[in-house]
Protein backbone atom coordinates (compact mmCIF):
# COMPACT_ATOMS: atom_id res chain seq x y z
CA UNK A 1 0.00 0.00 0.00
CA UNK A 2 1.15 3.47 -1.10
CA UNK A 3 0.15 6.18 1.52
CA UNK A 4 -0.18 10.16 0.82
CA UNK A 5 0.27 12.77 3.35
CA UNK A 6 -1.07 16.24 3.45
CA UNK A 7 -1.69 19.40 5.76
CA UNK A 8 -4.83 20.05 6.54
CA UNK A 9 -5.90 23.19 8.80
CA UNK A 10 -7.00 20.21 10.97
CA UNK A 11 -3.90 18.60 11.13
CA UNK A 12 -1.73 15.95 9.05
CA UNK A 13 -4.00 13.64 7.34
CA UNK A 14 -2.45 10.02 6.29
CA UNK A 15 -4.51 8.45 3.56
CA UNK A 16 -3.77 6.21 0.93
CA UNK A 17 -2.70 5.99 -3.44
CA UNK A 18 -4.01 2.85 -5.70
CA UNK A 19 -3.28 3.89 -9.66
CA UNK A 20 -3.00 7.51 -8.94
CA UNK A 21 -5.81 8.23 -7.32
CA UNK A 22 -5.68 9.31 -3.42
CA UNK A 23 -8.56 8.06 -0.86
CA UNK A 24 -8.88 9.61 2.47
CA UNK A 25 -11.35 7.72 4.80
CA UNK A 26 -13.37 8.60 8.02
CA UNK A 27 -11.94 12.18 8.13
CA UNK A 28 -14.35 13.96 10.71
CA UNK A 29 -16.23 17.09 9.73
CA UNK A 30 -17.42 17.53 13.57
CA UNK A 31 -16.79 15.96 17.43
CA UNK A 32 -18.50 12.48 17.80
CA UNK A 33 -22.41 13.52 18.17
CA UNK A 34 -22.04 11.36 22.07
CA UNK A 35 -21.82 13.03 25.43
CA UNK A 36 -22.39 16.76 25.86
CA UNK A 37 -23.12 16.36 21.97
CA UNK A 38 -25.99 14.02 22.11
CA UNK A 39 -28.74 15.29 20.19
CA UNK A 40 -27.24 18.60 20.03
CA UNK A 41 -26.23 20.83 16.35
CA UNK A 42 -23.13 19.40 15.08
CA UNK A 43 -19.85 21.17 16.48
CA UNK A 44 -16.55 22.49 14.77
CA UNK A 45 -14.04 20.20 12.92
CA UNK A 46 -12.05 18.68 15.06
CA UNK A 47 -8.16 19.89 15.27
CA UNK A 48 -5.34 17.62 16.31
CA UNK A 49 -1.39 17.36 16.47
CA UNK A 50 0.62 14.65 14.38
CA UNK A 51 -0.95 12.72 11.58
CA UNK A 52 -4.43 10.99 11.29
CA UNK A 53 -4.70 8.11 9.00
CA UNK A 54 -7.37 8.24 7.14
CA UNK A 55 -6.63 4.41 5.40
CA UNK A 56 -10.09 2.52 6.63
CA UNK A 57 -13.68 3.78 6.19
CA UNK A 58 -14.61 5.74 9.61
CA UNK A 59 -17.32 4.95 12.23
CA UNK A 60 -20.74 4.51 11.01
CA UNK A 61 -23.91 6.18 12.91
CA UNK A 62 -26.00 4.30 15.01
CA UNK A 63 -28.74 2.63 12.37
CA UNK A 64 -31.20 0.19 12.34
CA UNK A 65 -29.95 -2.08 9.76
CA UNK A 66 -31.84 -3.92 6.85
CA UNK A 67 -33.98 -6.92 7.39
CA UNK A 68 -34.40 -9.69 4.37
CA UNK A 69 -35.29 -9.91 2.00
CA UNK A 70 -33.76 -6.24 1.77
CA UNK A 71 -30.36 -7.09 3.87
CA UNK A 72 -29.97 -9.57 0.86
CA UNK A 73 -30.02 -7.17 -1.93
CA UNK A 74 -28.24 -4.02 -0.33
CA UNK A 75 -24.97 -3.45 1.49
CA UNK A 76 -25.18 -2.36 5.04
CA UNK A 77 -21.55 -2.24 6.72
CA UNK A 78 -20.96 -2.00 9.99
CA UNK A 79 -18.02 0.12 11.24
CA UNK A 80 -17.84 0.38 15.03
CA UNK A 81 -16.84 3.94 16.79
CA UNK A 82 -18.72 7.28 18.37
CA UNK A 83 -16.21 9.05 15.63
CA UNK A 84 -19.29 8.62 12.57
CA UNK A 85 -19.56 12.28 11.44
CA UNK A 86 -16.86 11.60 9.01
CA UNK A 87 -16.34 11.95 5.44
CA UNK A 88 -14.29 9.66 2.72
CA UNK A 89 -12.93 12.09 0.15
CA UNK A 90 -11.46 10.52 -3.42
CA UNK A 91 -9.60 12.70 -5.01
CA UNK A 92 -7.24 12.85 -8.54
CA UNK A 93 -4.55 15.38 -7.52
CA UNK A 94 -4.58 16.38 -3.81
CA UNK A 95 -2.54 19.77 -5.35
CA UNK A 96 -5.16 20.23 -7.83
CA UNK A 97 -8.39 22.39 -7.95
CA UNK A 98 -11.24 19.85 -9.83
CA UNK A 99 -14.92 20.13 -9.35
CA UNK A 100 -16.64 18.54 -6.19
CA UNK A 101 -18.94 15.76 -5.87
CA UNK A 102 -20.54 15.59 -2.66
CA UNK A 103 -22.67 12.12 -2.08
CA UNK A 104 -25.42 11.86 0.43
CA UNK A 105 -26.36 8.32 0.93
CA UNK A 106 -29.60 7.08 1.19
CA UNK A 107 -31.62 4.26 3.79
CA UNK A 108 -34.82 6.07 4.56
CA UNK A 109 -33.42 7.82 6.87
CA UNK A 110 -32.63 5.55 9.35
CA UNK A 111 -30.07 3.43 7.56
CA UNK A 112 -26.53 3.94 4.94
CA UNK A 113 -23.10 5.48 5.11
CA UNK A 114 -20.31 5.83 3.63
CA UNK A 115 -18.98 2.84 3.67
CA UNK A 116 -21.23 0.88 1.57
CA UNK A 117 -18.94 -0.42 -1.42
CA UNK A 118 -21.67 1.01 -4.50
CA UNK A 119 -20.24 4.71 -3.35
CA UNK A 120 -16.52 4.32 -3.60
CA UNK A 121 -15.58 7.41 -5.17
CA UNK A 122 -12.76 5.97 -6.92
CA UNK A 123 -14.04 6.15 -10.56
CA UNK A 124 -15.41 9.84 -10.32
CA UNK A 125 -11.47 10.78 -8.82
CA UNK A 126 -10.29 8.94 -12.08
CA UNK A 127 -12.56 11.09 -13.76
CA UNK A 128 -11.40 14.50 -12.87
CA UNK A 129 -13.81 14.87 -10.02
CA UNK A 130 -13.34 15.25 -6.00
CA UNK A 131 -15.81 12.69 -4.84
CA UNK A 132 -16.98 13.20 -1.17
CA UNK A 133 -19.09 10.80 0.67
CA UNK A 134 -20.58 11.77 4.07
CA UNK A 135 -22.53 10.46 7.01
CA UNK A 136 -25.17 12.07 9.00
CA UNK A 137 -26.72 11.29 12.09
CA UNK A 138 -29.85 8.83 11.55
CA UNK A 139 -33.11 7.76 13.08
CA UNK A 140 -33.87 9.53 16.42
CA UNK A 141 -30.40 11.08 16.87
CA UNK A 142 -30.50 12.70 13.54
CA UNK A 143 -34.79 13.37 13.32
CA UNK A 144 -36.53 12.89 16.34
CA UNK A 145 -38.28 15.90 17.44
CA UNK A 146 -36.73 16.33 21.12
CA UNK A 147 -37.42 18.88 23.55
CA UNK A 148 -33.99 20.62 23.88
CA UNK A 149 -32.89 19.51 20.96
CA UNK A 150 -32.30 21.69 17.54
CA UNK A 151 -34.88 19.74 14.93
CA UNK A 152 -33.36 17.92 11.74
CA UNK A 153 -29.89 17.53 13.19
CA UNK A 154 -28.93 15.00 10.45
CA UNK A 155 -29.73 17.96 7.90
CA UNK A 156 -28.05 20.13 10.18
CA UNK A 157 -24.91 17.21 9.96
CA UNK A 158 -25.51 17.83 6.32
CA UNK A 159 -24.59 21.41 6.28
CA UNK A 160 -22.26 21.14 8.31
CA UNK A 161 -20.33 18.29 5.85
CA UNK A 162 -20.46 20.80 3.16
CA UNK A 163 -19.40 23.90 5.22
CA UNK A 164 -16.05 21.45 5.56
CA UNK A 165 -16.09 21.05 1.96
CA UNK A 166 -16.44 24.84 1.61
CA UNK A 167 -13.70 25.39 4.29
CA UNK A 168 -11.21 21.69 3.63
CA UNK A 169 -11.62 20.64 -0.19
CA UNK A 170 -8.78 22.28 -1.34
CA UNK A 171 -6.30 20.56 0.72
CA UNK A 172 -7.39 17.33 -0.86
CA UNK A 173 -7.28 19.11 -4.49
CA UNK A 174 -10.78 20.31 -4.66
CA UNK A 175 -12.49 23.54 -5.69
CA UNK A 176 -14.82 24.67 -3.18
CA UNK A 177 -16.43 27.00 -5.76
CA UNK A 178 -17.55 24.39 -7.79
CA UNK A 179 -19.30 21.70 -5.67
CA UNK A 180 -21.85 19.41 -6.44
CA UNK A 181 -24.58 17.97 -4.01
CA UNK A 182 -26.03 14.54 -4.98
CA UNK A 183 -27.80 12.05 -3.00
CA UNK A 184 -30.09 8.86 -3.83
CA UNK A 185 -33.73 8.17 -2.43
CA UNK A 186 -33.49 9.79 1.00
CA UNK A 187 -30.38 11.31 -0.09
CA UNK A 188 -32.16 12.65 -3.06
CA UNK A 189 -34.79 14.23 -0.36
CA UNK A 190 -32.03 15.63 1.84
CA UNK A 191 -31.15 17.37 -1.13
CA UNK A 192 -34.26 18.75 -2.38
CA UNK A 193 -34.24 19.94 1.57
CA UNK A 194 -31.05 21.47 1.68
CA UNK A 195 -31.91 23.30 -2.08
CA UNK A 196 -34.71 24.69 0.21
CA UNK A 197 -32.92 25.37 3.45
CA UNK A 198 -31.45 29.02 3.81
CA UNK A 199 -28.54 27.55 5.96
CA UNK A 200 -27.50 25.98 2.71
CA UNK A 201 -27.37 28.51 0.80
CA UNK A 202 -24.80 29.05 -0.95
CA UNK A 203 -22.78 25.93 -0.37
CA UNK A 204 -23.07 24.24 -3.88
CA UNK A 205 -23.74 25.14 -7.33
CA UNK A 206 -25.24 22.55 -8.94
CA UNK A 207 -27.48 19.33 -7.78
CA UNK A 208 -28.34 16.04 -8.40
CA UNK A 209 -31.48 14.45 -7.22
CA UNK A 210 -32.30 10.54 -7.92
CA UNK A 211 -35.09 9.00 -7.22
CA UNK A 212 -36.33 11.74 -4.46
CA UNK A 213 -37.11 15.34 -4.59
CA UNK A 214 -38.92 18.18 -2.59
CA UNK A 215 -42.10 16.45 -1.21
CA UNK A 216 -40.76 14.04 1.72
CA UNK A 217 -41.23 16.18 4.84
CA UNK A 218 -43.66 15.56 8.29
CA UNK A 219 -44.96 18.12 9.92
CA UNK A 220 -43.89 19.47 13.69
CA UNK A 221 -47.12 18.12 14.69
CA UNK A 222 -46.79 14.27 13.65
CA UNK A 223 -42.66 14.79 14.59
CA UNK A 224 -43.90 15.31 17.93
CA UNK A 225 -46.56 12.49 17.84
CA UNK A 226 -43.73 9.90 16.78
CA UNK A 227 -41.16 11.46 19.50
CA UNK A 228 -43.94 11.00 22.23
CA UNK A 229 -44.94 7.52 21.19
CA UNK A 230 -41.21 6.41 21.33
CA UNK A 231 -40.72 8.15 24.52
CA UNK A 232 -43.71 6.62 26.17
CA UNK A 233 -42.58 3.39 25.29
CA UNK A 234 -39.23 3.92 26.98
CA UNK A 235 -40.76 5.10 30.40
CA UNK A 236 -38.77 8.39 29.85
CA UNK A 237 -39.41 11.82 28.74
CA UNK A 238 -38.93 13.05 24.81
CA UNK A 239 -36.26 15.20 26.13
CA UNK A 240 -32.83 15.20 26.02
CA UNK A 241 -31.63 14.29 29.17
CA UNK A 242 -34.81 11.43 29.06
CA UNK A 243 -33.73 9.33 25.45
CA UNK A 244 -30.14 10.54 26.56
CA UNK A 245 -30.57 8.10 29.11
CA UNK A 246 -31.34 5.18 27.12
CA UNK A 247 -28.19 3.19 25.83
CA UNK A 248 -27.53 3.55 22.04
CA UNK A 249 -28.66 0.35 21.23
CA UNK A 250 -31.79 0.11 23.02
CA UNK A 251 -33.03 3.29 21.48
CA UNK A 252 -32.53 1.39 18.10
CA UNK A 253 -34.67 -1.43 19.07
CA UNK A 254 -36.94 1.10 20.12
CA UNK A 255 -37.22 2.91 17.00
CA UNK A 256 -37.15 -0.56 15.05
CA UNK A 257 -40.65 -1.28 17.59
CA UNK A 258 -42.26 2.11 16.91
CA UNK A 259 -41.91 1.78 13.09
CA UNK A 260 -43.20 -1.86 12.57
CA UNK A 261 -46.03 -0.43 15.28
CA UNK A 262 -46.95 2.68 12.91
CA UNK A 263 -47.18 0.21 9.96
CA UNK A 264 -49.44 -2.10 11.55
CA UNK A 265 -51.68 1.11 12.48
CA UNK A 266 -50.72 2.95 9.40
CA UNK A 267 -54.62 2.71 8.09
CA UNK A 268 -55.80 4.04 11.90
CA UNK A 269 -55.14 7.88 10.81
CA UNK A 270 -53.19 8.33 13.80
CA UNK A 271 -49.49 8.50 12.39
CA UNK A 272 -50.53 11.39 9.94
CA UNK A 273 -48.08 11.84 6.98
CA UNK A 274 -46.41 8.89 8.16
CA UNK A 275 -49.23 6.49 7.61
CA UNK A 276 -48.45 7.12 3.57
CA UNK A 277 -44.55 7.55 3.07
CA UNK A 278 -43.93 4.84 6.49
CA UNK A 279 -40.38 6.75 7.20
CA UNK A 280 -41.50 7.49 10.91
CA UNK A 281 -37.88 9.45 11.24
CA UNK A 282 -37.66 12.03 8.95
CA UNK A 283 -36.99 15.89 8.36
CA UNK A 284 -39.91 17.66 9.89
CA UNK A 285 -40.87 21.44 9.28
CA UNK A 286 -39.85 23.06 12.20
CA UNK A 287 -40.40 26.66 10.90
CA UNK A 288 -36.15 26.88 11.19
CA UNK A 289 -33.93 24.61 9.73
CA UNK A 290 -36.97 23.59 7.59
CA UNK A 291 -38.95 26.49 7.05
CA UNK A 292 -41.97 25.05 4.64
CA UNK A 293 -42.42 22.24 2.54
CA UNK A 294 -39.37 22.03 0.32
CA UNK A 295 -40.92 21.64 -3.36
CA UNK A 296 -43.06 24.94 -2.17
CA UNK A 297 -39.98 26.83 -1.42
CA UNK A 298 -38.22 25.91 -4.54
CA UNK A 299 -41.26 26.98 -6.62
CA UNK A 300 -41.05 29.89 -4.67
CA UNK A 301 -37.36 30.46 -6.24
CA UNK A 302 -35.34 28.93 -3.56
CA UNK A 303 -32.00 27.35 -5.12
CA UNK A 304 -32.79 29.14 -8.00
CA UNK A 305 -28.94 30.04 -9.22
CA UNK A 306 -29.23 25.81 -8.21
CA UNK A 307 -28.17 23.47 -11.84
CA UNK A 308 -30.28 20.93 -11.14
CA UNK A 309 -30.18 17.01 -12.69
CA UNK A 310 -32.70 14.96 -11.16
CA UNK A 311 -34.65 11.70 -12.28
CA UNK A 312 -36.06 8.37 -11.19
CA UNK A 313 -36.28 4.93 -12.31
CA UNK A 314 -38.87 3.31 -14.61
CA UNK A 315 -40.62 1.11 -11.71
CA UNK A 316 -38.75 2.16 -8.38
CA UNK A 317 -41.38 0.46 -6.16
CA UNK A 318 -40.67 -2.89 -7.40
CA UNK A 319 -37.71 -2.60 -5.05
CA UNK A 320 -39.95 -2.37 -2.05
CA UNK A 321 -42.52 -5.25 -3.16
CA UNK A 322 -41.11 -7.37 -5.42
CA UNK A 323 -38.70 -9.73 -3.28
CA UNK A 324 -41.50 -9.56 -0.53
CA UNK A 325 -43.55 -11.50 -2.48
CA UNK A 326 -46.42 -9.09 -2.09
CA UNK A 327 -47.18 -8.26 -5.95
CA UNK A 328 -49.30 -11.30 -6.85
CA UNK A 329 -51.35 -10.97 -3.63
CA UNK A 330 -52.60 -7.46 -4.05
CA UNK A 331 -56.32 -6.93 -5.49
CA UNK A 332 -58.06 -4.32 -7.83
CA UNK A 333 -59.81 -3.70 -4.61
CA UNK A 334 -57.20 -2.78 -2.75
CA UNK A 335 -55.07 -0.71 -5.43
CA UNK A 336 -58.74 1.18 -5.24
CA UNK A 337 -57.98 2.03 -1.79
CA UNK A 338 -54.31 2.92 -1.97
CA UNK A 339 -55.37 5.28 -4.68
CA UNK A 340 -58.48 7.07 -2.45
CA UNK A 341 -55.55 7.16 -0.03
CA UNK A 342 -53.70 9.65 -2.15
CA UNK A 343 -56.45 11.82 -3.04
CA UNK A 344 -57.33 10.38 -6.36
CA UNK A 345 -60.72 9.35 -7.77
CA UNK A 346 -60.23 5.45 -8.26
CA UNK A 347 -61.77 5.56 -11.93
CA UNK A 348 -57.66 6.75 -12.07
CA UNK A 349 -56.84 3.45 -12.42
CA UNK A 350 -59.06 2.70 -15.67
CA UNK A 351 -55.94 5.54 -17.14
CA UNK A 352 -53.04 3.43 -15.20
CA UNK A 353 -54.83 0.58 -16.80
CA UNK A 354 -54.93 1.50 -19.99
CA UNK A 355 -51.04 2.91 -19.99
CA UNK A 356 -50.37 -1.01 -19.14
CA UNK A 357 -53.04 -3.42 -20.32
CA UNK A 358 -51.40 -6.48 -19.74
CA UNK A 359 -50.50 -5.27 -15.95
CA UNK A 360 -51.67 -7.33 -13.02
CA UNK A 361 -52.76 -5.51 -10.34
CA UNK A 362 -49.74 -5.66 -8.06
CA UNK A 363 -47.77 -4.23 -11.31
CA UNK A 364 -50.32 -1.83 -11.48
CA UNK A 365 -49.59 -0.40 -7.85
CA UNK A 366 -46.00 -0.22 -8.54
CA UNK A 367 -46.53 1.83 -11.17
CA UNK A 368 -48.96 4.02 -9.01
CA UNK A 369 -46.57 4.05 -6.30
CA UNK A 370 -43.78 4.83 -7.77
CA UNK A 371 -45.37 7.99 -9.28
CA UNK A 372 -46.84 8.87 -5.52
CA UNK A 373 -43.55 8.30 -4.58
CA UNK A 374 -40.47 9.49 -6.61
CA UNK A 375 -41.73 10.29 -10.25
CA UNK A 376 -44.35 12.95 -9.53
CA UNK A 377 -41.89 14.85 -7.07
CA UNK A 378 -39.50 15.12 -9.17
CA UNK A 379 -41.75 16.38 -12.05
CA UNK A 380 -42.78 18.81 -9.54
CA UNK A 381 -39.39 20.44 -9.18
CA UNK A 382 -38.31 20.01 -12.75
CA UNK A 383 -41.65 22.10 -13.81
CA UNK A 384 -40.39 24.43 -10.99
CA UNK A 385 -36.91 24.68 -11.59
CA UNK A 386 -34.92 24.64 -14.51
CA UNK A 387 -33.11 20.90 -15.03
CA UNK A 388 -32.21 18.34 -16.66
CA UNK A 389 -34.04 15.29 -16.17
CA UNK A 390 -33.62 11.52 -16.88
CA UNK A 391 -34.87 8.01 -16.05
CA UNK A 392 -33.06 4.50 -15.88
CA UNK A 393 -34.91 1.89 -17.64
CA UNK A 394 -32.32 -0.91 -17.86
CA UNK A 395 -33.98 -4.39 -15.66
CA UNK A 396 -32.80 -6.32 -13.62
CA UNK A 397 -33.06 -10.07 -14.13
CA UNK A 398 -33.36 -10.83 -10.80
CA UNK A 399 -36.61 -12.01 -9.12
CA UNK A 400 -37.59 -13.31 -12.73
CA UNK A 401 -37.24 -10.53 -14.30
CA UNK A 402 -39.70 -8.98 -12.16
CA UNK A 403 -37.43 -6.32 -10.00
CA UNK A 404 -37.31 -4.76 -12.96
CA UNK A 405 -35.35 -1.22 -13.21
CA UNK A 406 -36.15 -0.65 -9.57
CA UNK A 407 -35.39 1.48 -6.69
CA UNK A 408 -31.59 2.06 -6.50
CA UNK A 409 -30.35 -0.13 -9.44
CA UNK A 410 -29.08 3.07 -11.10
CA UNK A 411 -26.43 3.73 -8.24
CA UNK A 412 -23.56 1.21 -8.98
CA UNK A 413 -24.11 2.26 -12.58
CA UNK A 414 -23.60 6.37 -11.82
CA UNK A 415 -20.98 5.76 -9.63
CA UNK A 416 -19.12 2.75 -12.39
CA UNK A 417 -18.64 -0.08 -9.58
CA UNK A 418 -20.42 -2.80 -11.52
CA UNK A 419 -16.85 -4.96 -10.66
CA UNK A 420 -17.38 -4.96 -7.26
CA UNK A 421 -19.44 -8.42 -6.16
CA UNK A 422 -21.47 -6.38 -3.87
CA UNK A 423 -23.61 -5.25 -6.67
CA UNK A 424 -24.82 -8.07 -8.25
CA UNK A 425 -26.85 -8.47 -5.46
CA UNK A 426 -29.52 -5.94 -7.20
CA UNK A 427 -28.25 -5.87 -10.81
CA UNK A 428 -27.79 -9.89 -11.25
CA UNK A 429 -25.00 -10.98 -13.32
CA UNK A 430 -22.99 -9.47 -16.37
CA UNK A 431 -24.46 -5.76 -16.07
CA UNK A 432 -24.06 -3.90 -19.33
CA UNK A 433 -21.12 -1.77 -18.95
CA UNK A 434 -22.04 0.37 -21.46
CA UNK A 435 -25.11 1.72 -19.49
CA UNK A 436 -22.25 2.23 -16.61
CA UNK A 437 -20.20 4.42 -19.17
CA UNK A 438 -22.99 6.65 -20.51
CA UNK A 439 -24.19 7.35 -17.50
CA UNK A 440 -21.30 7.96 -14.95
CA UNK A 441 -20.14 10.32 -18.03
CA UNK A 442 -23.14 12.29 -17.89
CA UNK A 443 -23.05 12.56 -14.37
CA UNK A 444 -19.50 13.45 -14.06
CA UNK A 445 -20.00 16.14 -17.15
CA UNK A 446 -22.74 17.61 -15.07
CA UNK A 447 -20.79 17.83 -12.39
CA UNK A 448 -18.09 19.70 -14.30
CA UNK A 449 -20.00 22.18 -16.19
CA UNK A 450 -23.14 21.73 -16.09
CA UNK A 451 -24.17 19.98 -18.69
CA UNK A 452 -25.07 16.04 -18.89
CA UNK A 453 -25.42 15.93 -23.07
CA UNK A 454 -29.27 16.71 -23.34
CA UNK A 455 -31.79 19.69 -23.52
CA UNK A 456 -33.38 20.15 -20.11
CA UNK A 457 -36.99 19.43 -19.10
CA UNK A 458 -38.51 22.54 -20.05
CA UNK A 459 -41.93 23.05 -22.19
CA UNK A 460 -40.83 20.17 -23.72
CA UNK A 461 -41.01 17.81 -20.94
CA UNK A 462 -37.27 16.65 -21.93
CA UNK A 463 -36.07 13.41 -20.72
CA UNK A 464 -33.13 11.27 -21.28
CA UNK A 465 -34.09 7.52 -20.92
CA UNK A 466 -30.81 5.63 -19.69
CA UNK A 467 -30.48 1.15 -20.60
CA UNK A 468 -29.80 -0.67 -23.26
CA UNK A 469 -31.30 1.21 -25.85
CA UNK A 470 -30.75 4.98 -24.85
CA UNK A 471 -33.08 7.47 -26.04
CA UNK A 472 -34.21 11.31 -25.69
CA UNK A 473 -38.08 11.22 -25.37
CA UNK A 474 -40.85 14.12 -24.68
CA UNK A 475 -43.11 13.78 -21.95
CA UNK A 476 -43.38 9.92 -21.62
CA UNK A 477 -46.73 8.92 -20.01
CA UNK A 478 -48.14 11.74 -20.62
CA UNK A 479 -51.82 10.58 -18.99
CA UNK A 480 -50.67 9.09 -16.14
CA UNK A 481 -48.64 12.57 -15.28
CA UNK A 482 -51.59 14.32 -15.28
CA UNK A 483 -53.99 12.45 -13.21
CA UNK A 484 -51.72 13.87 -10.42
CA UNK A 485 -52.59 17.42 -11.29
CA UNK A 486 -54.03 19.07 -7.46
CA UNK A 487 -53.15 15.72 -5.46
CA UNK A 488 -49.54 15.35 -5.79
């Protein structure tokens, strides 16, 4: 192993060189969020005297982990430590000045970091680009609505990771004038947040949002309902001296409890927002750090000096229902239901129906929730905000065929690690490569200057479909868009 060395106003920082490229891993942007710093904003860098390696991926936040059949498809390391507000930073020339790509992972908020193998940063750094992948506090340390407690601390983590970009980059041969902000599902939300958030202004240029955009917010109210239910169930108060007295690892299982609780009662109507999106720990409008709903804030012209790139997949909920074995079981009746639940008329689905005729009803509700989900949102800000906006159709064979170009099968592809064994766990065997090359190009174009080699949305309805058989097409689905017109 070749190591690199550089100075830092932190200090020294040891990381290490594979064919010219330079990776620096579990740098800390802030003090371990444990101690006086439980539940509180995220503090300064740290400083210190000597030399820090930086050669292994750093601590990971406390997180609930995946249960199967999802822990069987995606990645979850482990990486034990309080130090988890760190960052891994890939970079081509630490005495350089390229463009920034800052990643913010996604897990629903309550799971992910930057040590999952599908984000190694290695191929944008080969690219020309400063790849920098973050963590941010999760679950109830990073979203629970506490009393004493700033709200949205893991967006707060999230500013705070790219105020050390702004401040750090350029030790590590970045450009802090031309950063990038991307994220995936609730990474993709974060940043449709932080496009929103005035304590993020200013802190990158240009955006990437996939699969997730400017919709995925609670309100204070249901925050608060959540927080008390978890208290209550602890015997302690939703305060921060009360969870601050339950052991990391109980508070977990807690959370874990709550959330399979709120699903069972989703239908009661007493989780609120929760009872449709089921992410029971998530950024809340507190009238601060979140001041309104995000997409309404970015129609209002927040972000608007923002280059935007955002998209989705061709059936993203497929991810979620698919290996569950819940398609084949779910009824025209029910689909009726899900539909009334989103404030559509049900004779919707005769339009859904006739956009896929051959569609069982469980393929039917993927499509519908996938629009609920990611698609519409992201239309949303695209008709809002200039951008440039895409979808991956490529399939996955896995599942029979049926997972289909799901929920987070674009990553490995954008970020050109279909080598590494982890990801054949969603994209099967033999991936086409030359999906991988299009697309991490575009991306890391984008990312450069601003362009990813197509016209953006627009009147037009622009978008650039992404698999085997690329293609630029003009407002695909064009009836099942506009169902959503006043309910989504």
């Amino acid at each position: 192993m070749d190591t690199i060395t550089v100075d830092t106003a932190q200090g020294q920082v040891r990381g290490r060189t594979d064919n010219g490229i330079a990776s620096f891993l579990g740098v800390p942007y802030a003090e371990a969020p444990f101690g006086p710093h439980r539940f509180q904003a995220p503090t300064a860098p740290p400083r210190w005297s000597g030399t820090r390696d930086a050669l292994e991926h750093g601590a990971t936040v406390p997180k609930v982990g995946y249960r199967p059949p999802t822990s069987e498809i995606l990645s979850e390391p482990v990486v034990p430590g309080e130090e988890c507000l760190n960052v891994a930073v890939y970079s081509p020339d630490v005495a350089g000045s390229a463009p920034v790509f800052v990643w913010i992972h996604g897990g629903a908020f309550v799971n992910g970091s930057n040590a999952v193998p599908a984000y190694d940063g290695t191929a944008f750094a080969r690219d020309g680009v400063v790849a920098v992948v973050i963590n941010y506090r999760l679950g109830v340390d990073g979203f629970a609505q506490i009393e004493g407690a700033p709200a949205n601390r893991g967006l707060l983590d999230q500013v705070a990771a790219l105020e050390w970009v702004r401040d750090h980059i350029a030790s590590y041969g970045g450009d802090p004038a031309r950063v990038t902000v991307a994220g995936e599902s609730a990474g993709a939300m974060s940043v449709g947040t932080l496009l929103s958030m005035p304590r993020a202004e200013g802190l990158f240029h240009r955006a990437v949002l996939q699969s997730g955009a400017g919709h995925h917010v609670i309100s204070a109210e249901t925050a608060g309902t959540v927080s008390a239910a978890l208290a209550s169930a602890l015997g302690v108060p939703a305060t921060v001296e009360g969870l601050g007295s339950v052991p990391v690892d109980a508070l977990v299982d807690a959370q874990r409890t709550l959330s399979d609780r709120i699903a069972t009662e989703a239908s009661s109507g007493a989780w609120g927002e929760v009872a449709l999106n089921m992410m029971a720990f998530e950024p809340c409008i507190d009238g601060d750090v979140v001041p309104a709903l995000p997409y309404s804030r970015i129609a209002d012209g927040a972000g608007a000096d923002v280059e935007l790139l955002l998209g989705t997949t061709s059936e993203e909920h497929a991810f979620f229902l698919v290996p569950a074995g819940i398609v084949p079981h779910i009824t025209e009746d029910y689909l009726r239901t899900v539909l009334a639940g989103y404030r559509l008329d049900p004779s919707v689905l005769d339009t859904y129906r006739d956009r896929y005729p051959d569609a069982s009803p469980g393929e039917l509700m993927i499509a519908v929730m996938t629009d609920w989900f990611f698609r519409i949102p992201a239309v949303r800000v695209a008709e809002a905000h200039p951008a440039h906006v895409y979808e991956f159709t490529w399939r996955s064979p896995l599942f029979d065929g049926n997972l289909g170009a799901c929920h987070a099968l674009e990553i490995p592809f954008v970020f050109d690690v279909l080598g590494k064994p982890e990801t054949a766990r969603i994209t099967g065997p033999n991936p086409p490569q030359a999906v991988a090359d299009e697309m991490h190009r575009a991306w890391v174009d984008f990312v450069r200057d601003g362009d990813p080699g197509w016209a953006q949305y627009g009147s037009e309805r622009t978008v650039k479909m992404f698999g085997t058989e690329p293609a630029v097409v003009n407002d695909p689905r064009p009836d099942t868009r506009t169902v959503w017109d006043g309910a989504r």
